[in-house]
PDB file of N, CA and C in Angstrom:
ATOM      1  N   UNK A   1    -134.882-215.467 -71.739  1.00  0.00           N
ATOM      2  CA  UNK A   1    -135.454-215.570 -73.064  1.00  0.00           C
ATOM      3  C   UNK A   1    -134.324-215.554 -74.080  1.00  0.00           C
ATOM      4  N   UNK A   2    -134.357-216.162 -74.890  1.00  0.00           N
ATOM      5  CA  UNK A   2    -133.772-215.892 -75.979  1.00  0.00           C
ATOM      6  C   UNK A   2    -134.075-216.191 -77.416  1.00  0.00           C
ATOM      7  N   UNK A   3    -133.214-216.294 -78.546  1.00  0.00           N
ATOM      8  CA  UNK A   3    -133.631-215.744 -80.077  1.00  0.00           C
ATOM      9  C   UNK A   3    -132.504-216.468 -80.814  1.00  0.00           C
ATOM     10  N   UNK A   4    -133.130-217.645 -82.006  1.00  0.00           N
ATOM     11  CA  UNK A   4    -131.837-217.959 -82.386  1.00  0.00           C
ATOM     12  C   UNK A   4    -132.495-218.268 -84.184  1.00  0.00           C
ATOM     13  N   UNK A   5    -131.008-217.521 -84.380  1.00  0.00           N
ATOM     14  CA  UNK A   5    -131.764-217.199 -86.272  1.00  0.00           C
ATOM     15  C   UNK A   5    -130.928-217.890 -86.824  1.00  0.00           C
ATOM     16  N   UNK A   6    -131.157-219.140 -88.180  1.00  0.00           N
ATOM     17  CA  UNK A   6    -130.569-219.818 -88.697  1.00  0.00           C
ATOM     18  C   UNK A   6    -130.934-218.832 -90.254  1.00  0.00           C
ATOM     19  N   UNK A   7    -130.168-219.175 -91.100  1.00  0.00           N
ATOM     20  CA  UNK A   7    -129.752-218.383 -92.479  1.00  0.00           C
ATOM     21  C   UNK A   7    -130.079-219.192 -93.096  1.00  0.00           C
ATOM     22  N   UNK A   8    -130.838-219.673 -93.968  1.00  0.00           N
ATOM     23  CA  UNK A   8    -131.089-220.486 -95.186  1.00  0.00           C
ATOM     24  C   UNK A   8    -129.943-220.657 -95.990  1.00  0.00           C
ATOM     25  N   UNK A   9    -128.987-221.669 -97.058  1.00  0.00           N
ATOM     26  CA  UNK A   9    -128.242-220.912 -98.104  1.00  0.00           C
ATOM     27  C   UNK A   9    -129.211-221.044 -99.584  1.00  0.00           C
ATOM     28  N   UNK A  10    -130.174-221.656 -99.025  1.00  0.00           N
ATOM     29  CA  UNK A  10    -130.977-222.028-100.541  1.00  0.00           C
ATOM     30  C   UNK A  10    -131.643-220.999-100.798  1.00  0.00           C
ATOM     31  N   UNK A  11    -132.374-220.164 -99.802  1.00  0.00           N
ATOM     32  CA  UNK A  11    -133.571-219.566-100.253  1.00  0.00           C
ATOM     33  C   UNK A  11    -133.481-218.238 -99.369  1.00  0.00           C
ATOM     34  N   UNK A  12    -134.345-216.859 -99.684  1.00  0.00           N
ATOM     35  CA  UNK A  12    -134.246-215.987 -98.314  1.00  0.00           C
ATOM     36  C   UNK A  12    -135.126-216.378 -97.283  1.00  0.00           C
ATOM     37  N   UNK A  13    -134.493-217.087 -96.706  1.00  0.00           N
ATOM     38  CA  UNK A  13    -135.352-217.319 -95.458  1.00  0.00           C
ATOM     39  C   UNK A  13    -134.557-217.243 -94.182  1.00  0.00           C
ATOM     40  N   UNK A  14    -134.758-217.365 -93.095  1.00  0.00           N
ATOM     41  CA  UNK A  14    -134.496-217.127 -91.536  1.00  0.00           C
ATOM     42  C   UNK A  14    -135.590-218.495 -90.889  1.00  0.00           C
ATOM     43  N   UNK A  15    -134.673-219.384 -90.382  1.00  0.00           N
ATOM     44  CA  UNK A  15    -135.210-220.023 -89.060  1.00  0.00           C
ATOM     45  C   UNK A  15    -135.156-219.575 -88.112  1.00  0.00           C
ATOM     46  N   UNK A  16    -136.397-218.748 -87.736  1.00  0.00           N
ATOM     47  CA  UNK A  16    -135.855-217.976 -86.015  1.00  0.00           C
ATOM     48  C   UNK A  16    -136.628-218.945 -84.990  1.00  0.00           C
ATOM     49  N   UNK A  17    -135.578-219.065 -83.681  1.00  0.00           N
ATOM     50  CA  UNK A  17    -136.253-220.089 -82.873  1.00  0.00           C
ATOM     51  C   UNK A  17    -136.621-219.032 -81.497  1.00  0.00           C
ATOM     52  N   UNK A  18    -137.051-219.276 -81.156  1.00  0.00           N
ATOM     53  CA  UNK A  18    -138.477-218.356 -79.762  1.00  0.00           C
ATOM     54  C   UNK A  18    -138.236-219.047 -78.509  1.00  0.00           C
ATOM     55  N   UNK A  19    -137.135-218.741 -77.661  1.00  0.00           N
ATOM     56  CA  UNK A  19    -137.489-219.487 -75.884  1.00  0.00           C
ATOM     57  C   UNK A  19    -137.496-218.854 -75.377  1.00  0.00           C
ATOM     58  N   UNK A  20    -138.372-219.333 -74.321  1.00  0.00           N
ATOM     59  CA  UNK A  20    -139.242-218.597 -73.255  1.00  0.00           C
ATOM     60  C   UNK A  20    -139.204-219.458 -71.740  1.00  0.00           C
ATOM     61  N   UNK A  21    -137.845-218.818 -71.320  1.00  0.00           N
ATOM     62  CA  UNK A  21    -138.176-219.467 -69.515  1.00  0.00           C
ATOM     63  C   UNK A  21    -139.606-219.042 -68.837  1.00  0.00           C
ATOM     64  N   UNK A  22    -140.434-220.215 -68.828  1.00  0.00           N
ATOM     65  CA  UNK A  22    -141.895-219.307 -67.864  1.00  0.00           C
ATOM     66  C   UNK A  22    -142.586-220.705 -67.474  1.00  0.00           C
ATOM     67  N   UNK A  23    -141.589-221.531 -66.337  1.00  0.00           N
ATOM     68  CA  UNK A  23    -142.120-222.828 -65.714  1.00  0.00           C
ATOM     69  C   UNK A  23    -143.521-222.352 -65.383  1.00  0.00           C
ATOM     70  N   UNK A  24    -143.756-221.519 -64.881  1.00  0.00           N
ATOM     71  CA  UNK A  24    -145.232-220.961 -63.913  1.00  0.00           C
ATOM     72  C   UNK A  24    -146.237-221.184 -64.772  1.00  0.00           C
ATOM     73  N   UNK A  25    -146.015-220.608 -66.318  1.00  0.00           N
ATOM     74  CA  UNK A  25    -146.979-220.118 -67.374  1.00  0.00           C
ATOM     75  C   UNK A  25    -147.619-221.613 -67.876  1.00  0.00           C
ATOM     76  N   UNK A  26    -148.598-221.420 -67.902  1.00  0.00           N
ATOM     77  CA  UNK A  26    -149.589-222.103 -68.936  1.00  0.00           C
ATOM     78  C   UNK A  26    -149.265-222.199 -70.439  1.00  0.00           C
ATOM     79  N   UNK A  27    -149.623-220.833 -70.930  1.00  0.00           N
ATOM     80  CA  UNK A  27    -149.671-220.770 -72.410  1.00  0.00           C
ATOM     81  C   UNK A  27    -148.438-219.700 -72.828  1.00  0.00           C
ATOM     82  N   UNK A  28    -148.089-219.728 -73.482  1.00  0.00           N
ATOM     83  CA  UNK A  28    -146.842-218.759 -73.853  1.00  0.00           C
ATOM     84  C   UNK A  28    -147.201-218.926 -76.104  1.00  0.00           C
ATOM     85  N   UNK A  29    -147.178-217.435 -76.213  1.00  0.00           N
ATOM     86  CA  UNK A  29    -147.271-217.208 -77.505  1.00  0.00           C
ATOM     87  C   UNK A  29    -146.226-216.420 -78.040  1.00  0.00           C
ATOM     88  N   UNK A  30    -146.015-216.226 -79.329  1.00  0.00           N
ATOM     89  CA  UNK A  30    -145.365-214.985 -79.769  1.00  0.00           C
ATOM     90  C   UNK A  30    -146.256-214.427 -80.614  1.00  0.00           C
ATOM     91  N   UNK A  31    -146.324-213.489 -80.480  1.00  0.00           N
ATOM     92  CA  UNK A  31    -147.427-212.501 -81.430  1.00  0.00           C
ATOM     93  C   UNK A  31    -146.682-211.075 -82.312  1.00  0.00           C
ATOM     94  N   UNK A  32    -146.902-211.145 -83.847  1.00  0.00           N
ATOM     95  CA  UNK A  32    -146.093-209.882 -84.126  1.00  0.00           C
ATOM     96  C   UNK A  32    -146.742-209.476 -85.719  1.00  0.00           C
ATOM     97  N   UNK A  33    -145.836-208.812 -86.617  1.00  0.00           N
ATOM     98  CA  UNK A  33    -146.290-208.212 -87.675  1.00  0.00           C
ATOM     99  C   UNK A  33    -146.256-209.330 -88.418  1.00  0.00           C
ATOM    100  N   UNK A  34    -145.265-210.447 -88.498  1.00  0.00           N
ATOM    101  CA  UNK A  34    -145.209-211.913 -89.254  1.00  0.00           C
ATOM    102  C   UNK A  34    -146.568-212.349 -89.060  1.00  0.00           C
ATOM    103  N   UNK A  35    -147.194-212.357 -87.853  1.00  0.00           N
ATOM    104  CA  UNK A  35    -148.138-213.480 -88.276  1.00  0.00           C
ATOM    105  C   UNK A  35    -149.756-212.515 -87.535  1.00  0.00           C
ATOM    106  N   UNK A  36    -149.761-211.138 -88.161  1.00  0.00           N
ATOM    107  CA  UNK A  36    -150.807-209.923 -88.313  1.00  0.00           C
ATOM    108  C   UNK A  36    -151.349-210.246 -86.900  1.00  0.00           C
ATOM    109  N   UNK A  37    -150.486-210.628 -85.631  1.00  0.00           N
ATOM    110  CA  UNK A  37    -150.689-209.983 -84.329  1.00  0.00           C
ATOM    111  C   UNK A  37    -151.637-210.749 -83.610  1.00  0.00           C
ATOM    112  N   UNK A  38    -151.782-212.428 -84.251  1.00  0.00           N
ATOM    113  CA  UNK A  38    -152.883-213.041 -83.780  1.00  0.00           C
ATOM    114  C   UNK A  38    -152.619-214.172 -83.095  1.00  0.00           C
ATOM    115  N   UNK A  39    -153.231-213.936 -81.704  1.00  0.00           N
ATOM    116  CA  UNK A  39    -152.367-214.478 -80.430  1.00  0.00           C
ATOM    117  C   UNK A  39    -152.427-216.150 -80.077  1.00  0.00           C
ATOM    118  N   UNK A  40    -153.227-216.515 -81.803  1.00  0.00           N
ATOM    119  CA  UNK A  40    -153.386-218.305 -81.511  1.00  0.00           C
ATOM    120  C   UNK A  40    -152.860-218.650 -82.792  1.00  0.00           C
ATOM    121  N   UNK A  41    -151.957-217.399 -83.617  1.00  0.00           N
ATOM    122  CA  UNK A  41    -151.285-218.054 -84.577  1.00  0.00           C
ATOM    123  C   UNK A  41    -149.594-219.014 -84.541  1.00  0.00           C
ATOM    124  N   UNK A  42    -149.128-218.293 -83.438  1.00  0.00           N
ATOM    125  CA  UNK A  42    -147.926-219.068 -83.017  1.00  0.00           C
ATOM    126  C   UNK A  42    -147.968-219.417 -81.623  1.00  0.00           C
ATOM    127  N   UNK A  43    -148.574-220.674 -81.008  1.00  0.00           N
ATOM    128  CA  UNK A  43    -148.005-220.569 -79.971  1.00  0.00           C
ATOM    129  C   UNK A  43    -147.027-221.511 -79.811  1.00  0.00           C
ATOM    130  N   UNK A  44    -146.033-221.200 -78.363  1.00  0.00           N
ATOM    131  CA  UNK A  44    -144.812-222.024 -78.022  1.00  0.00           C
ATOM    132  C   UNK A  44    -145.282-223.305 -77.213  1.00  0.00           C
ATOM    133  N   UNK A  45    -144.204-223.778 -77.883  1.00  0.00           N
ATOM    134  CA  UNK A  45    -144.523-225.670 -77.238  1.00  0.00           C
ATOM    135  C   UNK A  45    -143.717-225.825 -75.844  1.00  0.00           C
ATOM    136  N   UNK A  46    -144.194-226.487 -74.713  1.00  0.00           N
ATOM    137  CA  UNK A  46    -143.819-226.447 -72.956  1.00  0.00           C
ATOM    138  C   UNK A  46    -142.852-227.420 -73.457  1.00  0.00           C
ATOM    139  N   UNK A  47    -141.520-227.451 -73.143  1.00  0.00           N
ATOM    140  CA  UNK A  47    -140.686-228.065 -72.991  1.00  0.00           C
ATOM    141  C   UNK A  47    -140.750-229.017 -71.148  1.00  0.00           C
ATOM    142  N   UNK A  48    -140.045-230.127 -71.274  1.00  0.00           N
ATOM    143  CA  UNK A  48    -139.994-230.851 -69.895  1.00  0.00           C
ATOM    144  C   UNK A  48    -138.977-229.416 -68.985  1.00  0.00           C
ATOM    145  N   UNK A  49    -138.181-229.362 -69.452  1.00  0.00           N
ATOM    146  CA  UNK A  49    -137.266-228.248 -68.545  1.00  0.00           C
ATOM    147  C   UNK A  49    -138.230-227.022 -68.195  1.00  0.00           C
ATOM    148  N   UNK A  50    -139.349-226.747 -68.648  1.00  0.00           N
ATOM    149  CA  UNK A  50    -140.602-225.678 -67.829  1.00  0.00           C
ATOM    150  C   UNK A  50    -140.523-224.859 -68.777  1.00  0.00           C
ATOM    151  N   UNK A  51    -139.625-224.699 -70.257  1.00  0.00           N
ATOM    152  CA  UNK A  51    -139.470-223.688 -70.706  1.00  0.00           C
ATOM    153  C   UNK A  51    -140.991-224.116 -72.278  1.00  0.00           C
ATOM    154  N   UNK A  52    -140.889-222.489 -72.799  1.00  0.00           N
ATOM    155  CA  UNK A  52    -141.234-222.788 -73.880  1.00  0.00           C
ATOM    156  C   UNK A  52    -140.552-222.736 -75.021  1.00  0.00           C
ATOM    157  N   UNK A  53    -141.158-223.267 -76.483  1.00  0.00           N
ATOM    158  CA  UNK A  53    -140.211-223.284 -77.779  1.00  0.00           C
ATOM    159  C   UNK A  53    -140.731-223.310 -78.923  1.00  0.00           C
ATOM    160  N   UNK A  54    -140.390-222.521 -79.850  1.00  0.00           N
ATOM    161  CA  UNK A  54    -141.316-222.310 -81.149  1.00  0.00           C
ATOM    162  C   UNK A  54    -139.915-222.039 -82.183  1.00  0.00           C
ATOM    163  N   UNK A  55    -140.643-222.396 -83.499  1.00  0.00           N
ATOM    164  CA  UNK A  55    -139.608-221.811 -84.529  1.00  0.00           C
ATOM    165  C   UNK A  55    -140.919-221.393 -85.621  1.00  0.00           C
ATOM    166  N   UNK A  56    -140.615-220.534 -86.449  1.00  0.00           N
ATOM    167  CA  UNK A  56    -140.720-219.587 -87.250  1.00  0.00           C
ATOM    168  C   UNK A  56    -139.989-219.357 -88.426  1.00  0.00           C
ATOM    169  N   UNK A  57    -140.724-219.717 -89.746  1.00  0.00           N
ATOM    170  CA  UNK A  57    -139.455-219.215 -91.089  1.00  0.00           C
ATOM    171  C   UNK A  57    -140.085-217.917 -91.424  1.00  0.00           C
ATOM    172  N   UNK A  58    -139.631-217.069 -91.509  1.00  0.00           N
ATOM    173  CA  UNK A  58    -139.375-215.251 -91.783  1.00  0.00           C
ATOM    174  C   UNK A  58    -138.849-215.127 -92.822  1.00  0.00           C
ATOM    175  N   UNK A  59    -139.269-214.070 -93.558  1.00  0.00           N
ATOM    176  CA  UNK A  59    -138.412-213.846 -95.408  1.00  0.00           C
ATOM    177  C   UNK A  59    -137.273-212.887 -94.661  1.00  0.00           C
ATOM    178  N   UNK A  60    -136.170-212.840 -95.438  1.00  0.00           N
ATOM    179  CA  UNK A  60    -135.340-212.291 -94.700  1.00  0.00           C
ATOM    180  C   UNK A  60    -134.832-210.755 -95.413  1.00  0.00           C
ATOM    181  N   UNK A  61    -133.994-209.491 -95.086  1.00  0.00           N
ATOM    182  CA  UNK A  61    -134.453-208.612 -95.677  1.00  0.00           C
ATOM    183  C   UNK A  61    -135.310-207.478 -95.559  1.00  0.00           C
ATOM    184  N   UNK A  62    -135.975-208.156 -94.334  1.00  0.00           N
ATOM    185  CA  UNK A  62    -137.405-207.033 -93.304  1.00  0.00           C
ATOM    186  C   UNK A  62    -137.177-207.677 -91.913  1.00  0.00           C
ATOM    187  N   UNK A  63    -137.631-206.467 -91.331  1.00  0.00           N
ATOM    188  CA  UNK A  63    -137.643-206.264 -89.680  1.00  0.00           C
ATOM    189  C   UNK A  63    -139.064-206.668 -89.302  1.00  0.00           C
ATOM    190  N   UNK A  64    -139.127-207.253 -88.325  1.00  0.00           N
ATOM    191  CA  UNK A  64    -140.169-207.335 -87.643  1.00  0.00           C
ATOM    192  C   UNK A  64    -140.852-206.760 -86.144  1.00  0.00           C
ATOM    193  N   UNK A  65    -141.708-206.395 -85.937  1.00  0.00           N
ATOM    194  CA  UNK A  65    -141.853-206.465 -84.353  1.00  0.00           C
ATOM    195  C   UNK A  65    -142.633-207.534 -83.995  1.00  0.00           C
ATOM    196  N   UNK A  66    -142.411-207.430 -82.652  1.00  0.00           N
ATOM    197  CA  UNK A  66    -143.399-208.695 -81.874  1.00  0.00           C
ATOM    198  C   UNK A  66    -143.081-208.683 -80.465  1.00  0.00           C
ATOM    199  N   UNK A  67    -144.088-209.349 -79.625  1.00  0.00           N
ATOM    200  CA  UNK A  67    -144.167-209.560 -78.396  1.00  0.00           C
ATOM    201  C   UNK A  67    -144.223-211.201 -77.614  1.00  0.00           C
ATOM    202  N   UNK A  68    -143.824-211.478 -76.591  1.00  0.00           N
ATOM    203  CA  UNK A  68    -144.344-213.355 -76.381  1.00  0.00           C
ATOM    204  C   UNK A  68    -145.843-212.282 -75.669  1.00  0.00           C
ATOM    205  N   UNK A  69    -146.863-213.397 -75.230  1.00  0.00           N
ATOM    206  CA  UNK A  69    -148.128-213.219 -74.780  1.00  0.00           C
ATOM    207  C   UNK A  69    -147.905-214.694 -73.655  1.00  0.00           C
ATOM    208  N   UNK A  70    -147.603-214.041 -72.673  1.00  0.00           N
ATOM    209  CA  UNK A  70    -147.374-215.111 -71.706  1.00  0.00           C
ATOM    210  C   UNK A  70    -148.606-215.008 -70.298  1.00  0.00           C
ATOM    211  N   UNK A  71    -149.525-216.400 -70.917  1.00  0.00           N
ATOM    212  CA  UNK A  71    -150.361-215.798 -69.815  1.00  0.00           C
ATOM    213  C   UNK A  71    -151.665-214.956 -69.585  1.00  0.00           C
ATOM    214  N   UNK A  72    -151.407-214.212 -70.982  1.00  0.00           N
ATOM    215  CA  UNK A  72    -152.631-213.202 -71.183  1.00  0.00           C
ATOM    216  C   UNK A  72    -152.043-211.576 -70.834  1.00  0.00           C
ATOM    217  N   UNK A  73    -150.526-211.814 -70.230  1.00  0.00           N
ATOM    218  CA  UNK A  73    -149.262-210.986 -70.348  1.00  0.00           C
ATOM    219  C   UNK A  73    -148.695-210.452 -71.651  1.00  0.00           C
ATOM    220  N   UNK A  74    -148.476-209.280 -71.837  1.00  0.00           N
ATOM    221  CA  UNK A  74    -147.532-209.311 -73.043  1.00  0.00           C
ATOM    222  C   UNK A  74    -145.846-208.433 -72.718  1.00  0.00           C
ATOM    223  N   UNK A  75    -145.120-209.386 -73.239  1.00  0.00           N
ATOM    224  CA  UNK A  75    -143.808-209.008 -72.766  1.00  0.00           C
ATOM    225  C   UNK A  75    -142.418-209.049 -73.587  1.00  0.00           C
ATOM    226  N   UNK A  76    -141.665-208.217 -73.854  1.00  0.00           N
ATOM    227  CA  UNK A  76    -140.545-207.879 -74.877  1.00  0.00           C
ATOM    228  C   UNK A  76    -139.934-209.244 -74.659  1.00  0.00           C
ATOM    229  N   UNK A  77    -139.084-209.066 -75.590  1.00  0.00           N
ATOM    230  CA  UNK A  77    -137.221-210.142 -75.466  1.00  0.00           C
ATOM    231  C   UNK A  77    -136.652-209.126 -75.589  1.00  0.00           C
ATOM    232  N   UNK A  78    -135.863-209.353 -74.072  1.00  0.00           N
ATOM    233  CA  UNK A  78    -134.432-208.406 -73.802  1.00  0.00           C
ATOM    234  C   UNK A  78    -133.260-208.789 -74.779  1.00  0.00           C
ATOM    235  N   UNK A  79    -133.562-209.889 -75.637  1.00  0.00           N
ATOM    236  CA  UNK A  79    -132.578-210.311 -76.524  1.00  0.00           C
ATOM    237  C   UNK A  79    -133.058-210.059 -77.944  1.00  0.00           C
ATOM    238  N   UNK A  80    -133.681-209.311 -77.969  1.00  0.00           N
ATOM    239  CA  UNK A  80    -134.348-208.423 -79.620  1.00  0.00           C
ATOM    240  C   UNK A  80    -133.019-207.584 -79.706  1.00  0.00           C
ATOM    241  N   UNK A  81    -133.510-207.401 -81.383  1.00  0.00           N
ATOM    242  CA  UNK A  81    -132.243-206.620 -82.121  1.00  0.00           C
ATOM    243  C   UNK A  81    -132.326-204.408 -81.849  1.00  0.00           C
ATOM    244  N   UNK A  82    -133.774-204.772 -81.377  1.00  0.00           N
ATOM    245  CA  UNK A  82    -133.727-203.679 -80.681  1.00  0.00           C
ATOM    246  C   UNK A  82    -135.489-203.119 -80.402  1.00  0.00           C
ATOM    247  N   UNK A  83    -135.755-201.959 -79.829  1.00  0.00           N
ATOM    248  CA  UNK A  83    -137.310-201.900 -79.225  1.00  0.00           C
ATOM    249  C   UNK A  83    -137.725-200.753 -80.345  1.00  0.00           C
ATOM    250  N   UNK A  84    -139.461-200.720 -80.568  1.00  0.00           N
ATOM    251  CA  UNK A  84    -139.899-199.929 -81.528  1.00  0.00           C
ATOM    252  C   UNK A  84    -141.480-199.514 -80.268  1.00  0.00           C
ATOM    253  N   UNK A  85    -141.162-198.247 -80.521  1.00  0.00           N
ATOM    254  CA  UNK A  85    -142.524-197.399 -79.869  1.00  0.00           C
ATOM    255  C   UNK A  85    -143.871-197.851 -80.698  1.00  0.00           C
ATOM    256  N   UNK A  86    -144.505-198.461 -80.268  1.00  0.00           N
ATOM    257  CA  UNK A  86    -146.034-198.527 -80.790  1.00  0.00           C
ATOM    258  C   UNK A  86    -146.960-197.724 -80.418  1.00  0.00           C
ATOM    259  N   UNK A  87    -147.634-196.940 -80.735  1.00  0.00           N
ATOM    260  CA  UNK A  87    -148.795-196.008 -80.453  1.00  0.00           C
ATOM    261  C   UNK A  87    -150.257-196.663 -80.169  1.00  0.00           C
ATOM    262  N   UNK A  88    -150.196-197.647 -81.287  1.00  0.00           N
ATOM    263  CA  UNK A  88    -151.590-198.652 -80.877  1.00  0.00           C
ATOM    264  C   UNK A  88    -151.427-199.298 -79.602  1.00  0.00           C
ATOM    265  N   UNK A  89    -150.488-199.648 -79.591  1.00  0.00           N
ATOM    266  CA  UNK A  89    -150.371-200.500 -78.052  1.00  0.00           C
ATOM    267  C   UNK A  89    -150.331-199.848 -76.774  1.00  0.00           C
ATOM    268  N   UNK A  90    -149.665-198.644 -77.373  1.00  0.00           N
ATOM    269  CA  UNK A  90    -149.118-197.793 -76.322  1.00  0.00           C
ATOM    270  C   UNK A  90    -148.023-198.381 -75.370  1.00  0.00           C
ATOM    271  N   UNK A  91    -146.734-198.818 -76.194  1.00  0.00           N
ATOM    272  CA  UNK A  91    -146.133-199.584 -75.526  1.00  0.00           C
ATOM    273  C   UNK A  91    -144.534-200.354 -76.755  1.00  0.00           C
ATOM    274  N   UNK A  92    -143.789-200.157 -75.926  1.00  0.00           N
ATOM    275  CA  UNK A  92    -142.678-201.048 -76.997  1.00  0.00           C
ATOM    276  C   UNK A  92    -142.994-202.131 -77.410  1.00  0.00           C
ATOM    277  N   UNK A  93    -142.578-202.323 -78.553  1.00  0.00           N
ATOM    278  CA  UNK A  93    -142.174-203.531 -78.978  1.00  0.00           C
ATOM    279  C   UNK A  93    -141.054-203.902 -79.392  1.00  0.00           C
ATOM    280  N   UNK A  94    -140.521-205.546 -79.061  1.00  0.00           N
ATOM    281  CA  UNK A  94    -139.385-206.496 -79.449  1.00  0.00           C
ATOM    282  C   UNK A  94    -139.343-205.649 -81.318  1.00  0.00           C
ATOM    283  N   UNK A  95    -137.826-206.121 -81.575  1.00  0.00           N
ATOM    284  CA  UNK A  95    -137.887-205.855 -82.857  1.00  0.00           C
ATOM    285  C   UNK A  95    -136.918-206.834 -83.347  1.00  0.00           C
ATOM    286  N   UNK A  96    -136.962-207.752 -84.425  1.00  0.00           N
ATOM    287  CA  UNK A  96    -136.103-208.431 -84.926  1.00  0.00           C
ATOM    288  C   UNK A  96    -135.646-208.246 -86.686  1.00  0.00           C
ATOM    289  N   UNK A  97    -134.539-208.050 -86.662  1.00  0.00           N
ATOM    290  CA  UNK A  97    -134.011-207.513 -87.712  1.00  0.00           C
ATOM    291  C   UNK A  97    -133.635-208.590 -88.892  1.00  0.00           C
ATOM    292  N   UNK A  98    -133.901-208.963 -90.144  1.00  0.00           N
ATOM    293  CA  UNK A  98    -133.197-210.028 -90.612  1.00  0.00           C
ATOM    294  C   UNK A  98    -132.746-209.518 -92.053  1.00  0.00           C
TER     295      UNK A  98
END
């Protein structure tokens, strides 16, 4: 998996891009506080190489959490800026910092 954040110079914004190795998977999402945790608001597009791929503009300035939803799975990025304890979930979450 990985995470790739482009810097605006015009505006505060963040292009963050979302891949997801998961040839097996069907559907692959990212779900988080950006887009109030709703699992058909972002999903990732199947690349020919099996992977998935999404981008995302984020105000920059605030942290986020989030999870991919792979599958009906939900699962961190080992390449987040770091993990946040959720109580609702009962469970970490990805955290991305901008």
């Amino acid at each position: 998996m990985a995470i790739k954040k482009q810097f605006l110079k015009s505006k505060p914004v963040c292009k963050v891009t979302f891949t997801v190795p998961a040839e097996e998977a069907k559907n692959v999402a990212v779900v988080g506080s950006f887009n109030e945790w709703d699992v058909e608001a972002t999903p990732l597009k199947k690349l020919k190489n099996g992977s998935f791929k999404g981008t995302v503009d984020l105000e920059t300035g605030n942290s986020y959490e989030f999870r991919y939803l792979i599958d009906g799975s939900y699962t961190n990025e080992v390449e987040a800026d770091s993990l946040a304890w959720n109580d609702y979930a009962g469970a970490e979450n990805s955290v991305l910092s901008l």
